[in-house]
Protein backbone atom coordinates (compact mmCIF):
# COMPACT_ATOMS: atom_id res chain seq x y z
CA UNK A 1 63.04 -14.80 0.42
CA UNK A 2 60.76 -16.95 2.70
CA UNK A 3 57.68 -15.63 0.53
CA UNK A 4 59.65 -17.11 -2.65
CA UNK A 5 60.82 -20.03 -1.16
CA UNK A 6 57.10 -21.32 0.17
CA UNK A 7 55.41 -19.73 -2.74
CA UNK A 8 57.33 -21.66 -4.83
CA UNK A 9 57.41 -24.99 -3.09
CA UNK A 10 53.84 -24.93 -2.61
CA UNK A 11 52.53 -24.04 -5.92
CA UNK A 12 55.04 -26.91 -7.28
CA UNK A 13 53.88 -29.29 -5.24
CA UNK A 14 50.19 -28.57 -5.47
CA UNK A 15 50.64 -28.76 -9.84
CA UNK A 16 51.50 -32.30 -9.69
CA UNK A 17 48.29 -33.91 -11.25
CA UNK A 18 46.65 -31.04 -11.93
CA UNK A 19 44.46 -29.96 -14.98
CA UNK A 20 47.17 -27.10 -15.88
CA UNK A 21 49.37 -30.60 -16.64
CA UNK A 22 46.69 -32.18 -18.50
CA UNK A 23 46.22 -29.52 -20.54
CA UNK A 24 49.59 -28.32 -20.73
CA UNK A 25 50.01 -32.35 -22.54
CA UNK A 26 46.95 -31.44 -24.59
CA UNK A 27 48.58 -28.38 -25.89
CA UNK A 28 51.78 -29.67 -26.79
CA UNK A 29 50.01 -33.17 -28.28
CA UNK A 30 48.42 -30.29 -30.50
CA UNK A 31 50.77 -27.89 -31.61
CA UNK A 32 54.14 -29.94 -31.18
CA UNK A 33 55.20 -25.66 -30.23
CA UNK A 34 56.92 -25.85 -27.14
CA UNK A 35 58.84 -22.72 -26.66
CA UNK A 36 55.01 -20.50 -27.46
CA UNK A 37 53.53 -23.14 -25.16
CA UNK A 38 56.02 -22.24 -22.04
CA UNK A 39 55.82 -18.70 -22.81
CA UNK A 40 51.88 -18.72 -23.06
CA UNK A 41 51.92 -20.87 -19.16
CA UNK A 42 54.91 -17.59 -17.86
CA UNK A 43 52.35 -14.57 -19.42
CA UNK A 44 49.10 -16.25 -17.90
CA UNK A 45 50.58 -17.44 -14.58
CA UNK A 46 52.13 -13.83 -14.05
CA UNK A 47 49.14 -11.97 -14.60
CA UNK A 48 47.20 -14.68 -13.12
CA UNK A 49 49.14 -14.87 -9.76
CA UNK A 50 50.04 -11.40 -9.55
CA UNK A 51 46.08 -10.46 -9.02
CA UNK A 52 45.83 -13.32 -6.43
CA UNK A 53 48.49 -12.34 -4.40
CA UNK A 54 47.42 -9.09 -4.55
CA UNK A 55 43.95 -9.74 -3.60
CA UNK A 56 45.15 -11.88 -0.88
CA UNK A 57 47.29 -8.70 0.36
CA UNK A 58 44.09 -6.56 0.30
CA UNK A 59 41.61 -8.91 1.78
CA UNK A 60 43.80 -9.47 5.22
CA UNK A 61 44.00 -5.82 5.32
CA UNK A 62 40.40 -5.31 5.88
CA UNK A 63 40.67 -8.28 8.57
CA UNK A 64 40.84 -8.05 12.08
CA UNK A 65 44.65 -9.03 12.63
CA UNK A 66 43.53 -11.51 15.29
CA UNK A 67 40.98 -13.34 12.81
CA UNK A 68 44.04 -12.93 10.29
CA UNK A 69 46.44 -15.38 10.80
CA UNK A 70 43.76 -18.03 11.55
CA UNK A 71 42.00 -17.45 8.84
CA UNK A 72 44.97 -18.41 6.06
CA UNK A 73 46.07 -20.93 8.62
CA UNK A 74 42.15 -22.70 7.69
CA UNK A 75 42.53 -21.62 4.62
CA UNK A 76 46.34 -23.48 4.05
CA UNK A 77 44.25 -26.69 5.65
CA UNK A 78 41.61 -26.66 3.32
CA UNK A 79 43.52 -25.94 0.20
CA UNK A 80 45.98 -29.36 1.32
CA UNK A 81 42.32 -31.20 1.43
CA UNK A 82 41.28 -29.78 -1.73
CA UNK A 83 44.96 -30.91 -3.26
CA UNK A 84 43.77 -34.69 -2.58
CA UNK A 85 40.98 -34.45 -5.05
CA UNK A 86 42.40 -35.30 -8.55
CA UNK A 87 41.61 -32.81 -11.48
CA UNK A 88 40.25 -33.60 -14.51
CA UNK A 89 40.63 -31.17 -17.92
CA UNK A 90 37.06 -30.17 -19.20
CA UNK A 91 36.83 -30.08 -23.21
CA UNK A 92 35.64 -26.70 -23.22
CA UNK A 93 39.27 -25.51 -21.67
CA UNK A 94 40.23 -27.09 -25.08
CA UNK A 95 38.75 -25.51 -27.65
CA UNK A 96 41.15 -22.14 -28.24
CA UNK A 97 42.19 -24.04 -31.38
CA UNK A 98 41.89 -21.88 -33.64
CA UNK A 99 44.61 -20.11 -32.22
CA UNK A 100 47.99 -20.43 -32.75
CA UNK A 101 50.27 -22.18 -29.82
CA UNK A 102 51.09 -18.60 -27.86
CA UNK A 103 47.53 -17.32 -27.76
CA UNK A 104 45.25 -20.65 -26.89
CA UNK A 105 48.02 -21.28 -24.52
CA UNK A 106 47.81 -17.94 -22.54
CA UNK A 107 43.89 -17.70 -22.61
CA UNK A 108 43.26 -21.47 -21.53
CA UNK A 109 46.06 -21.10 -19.01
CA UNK A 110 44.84 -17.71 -17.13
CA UNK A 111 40.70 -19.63 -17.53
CA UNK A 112 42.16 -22.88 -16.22
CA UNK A 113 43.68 -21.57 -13.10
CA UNK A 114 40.54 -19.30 -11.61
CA UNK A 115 38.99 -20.66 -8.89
CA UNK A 116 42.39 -23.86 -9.43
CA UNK A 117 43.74 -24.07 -6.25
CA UNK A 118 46.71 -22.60 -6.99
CA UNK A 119 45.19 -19.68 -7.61
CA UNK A 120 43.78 -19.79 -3.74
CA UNK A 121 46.85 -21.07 -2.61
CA UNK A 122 48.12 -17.77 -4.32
CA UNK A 123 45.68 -15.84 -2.55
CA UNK A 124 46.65 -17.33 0.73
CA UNK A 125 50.06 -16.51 0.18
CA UNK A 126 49.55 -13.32 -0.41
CA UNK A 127 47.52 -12.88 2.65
CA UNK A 128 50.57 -14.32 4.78
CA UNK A 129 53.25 -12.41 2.88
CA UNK A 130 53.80 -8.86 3.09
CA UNK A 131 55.42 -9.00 -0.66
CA UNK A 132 53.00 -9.44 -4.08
CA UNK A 133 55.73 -9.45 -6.14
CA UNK A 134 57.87 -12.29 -4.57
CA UNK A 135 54.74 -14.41 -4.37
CA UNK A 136 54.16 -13.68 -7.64
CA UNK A 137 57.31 -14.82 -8.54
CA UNK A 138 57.30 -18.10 -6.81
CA UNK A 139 54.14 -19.20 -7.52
CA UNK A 140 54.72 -18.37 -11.05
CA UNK A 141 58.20 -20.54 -10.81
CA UNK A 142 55.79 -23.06 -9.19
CA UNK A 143 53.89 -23.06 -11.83
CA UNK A 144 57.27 -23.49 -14.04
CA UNK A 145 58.27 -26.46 -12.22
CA UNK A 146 56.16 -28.48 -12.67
CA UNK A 147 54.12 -27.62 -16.33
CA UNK A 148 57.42 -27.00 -18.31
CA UNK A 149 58.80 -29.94 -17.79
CA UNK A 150 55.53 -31.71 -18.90
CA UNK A 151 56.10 -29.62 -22.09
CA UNK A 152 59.50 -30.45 -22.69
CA UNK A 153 58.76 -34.50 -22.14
CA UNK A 154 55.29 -34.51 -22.44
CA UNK A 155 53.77 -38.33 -22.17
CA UNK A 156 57.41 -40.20 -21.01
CA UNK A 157 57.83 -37.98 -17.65
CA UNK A 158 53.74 -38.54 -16.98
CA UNK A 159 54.07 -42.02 -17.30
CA UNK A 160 57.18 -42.30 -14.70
CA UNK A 161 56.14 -39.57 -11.36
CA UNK A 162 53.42 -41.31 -9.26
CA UNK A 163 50.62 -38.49 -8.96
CA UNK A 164 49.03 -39.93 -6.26
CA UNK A 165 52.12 -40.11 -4.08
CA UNK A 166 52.76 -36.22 -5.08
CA UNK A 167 49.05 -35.56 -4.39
CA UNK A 168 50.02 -37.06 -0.52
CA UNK A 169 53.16 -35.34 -0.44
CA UNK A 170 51.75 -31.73 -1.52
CA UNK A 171 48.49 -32.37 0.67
CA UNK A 172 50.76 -32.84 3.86
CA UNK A 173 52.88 -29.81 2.99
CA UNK A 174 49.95 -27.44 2.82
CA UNK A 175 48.43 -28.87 5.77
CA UNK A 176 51.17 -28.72 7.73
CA UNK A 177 51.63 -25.13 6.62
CA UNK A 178 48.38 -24.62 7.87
CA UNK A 179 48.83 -26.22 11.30
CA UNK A 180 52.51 -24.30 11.38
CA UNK A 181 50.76 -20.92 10.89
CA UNK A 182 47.71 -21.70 13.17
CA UNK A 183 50.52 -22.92 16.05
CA UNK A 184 52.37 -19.15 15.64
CA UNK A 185 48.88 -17.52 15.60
CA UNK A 186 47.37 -18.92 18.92
């Protein structure tokens, strides 16, 4: 349950002000489809997330377990640094047009979040969890949290949550998560 709990927080907190929002706002500005739209964000963040995690899994078990812990404990720090720098949507992440709501949603979704934090945050997680599935499942709730809603109210709830103060408040939590797991490993 831990591995939920943090996955989820953490991804949730990290989406505030990130390009998965802007676009998520682009999408439903274009297709005015929000049900396809939410289900296109579930399919791509599942499939997404569940090869992070799992890569995280299989990269700590090739580590020494002393270098382990210290090394997702850095990488938790970085990641809250990273969080700090605001996101901006590219055009080319917009131009599945052509498709309808479901499909442009899915394939600009799963392209937006490689390398997207929360994808490494993912892979972190993984690393630091023993369970793929409930990582998978948090970060993809994570995910949920914080694009559906932007679906559902697109430009009013935008306009209302400070991103700047979430940006603070989800920096701190990874780098304290960080400093939490590098305390347990030394």
């Amino acid at each position: 349950m831990e591995a939920f709990l943090t996955s989820t927080l953490t991804v949730a907190l990290a989406e505030i002000g990130d390009k998965t929002q802007l676009l998520s706002l682009v999408l439903v500005a274009r297709y005015r489809q929000k049900w396809p739209i939410i289900i296109g964000i579930i399919a791509a963040t599942l499939i997404n997330h569940f090869v992070s995690a799992w890569f995280g899994q299989w990269s700590v078990s090739w580590l020494p377990a002393d270098y382990a812990g210290i090394v997702i404990a850095i990488s938790f720090i970085v990641i809250g640094l990273w969080v700090l720098v605001p996101d901006k949507l590219a055009d080319e992440e917009t131009r599945c047009s052509c498709y309808g709501a479901l499909c442009a949603t899915f394939v600009l979704f799963f392209l937006a979040e490689i390398g997207d934090k929360t994808q490494i945050a993912t892979v972190v997680l993984g690393a630091q969890y023993a369970s793929v599935v409930w990582v998978t499942l948090g970060t993809t709730l994570g995910m949920l949290i914080a694009n559906v809603p932007v679906v559902l109210l697109g430009g009013k709830l935008m306009r209302r949550v400070p991103l700047d103060t979430m940006r603070y408040v989800a920096a701190a939590v990874f780098v304290l998560l960080g400093l939490a797991t590098l305390w347990w490993n030394l």
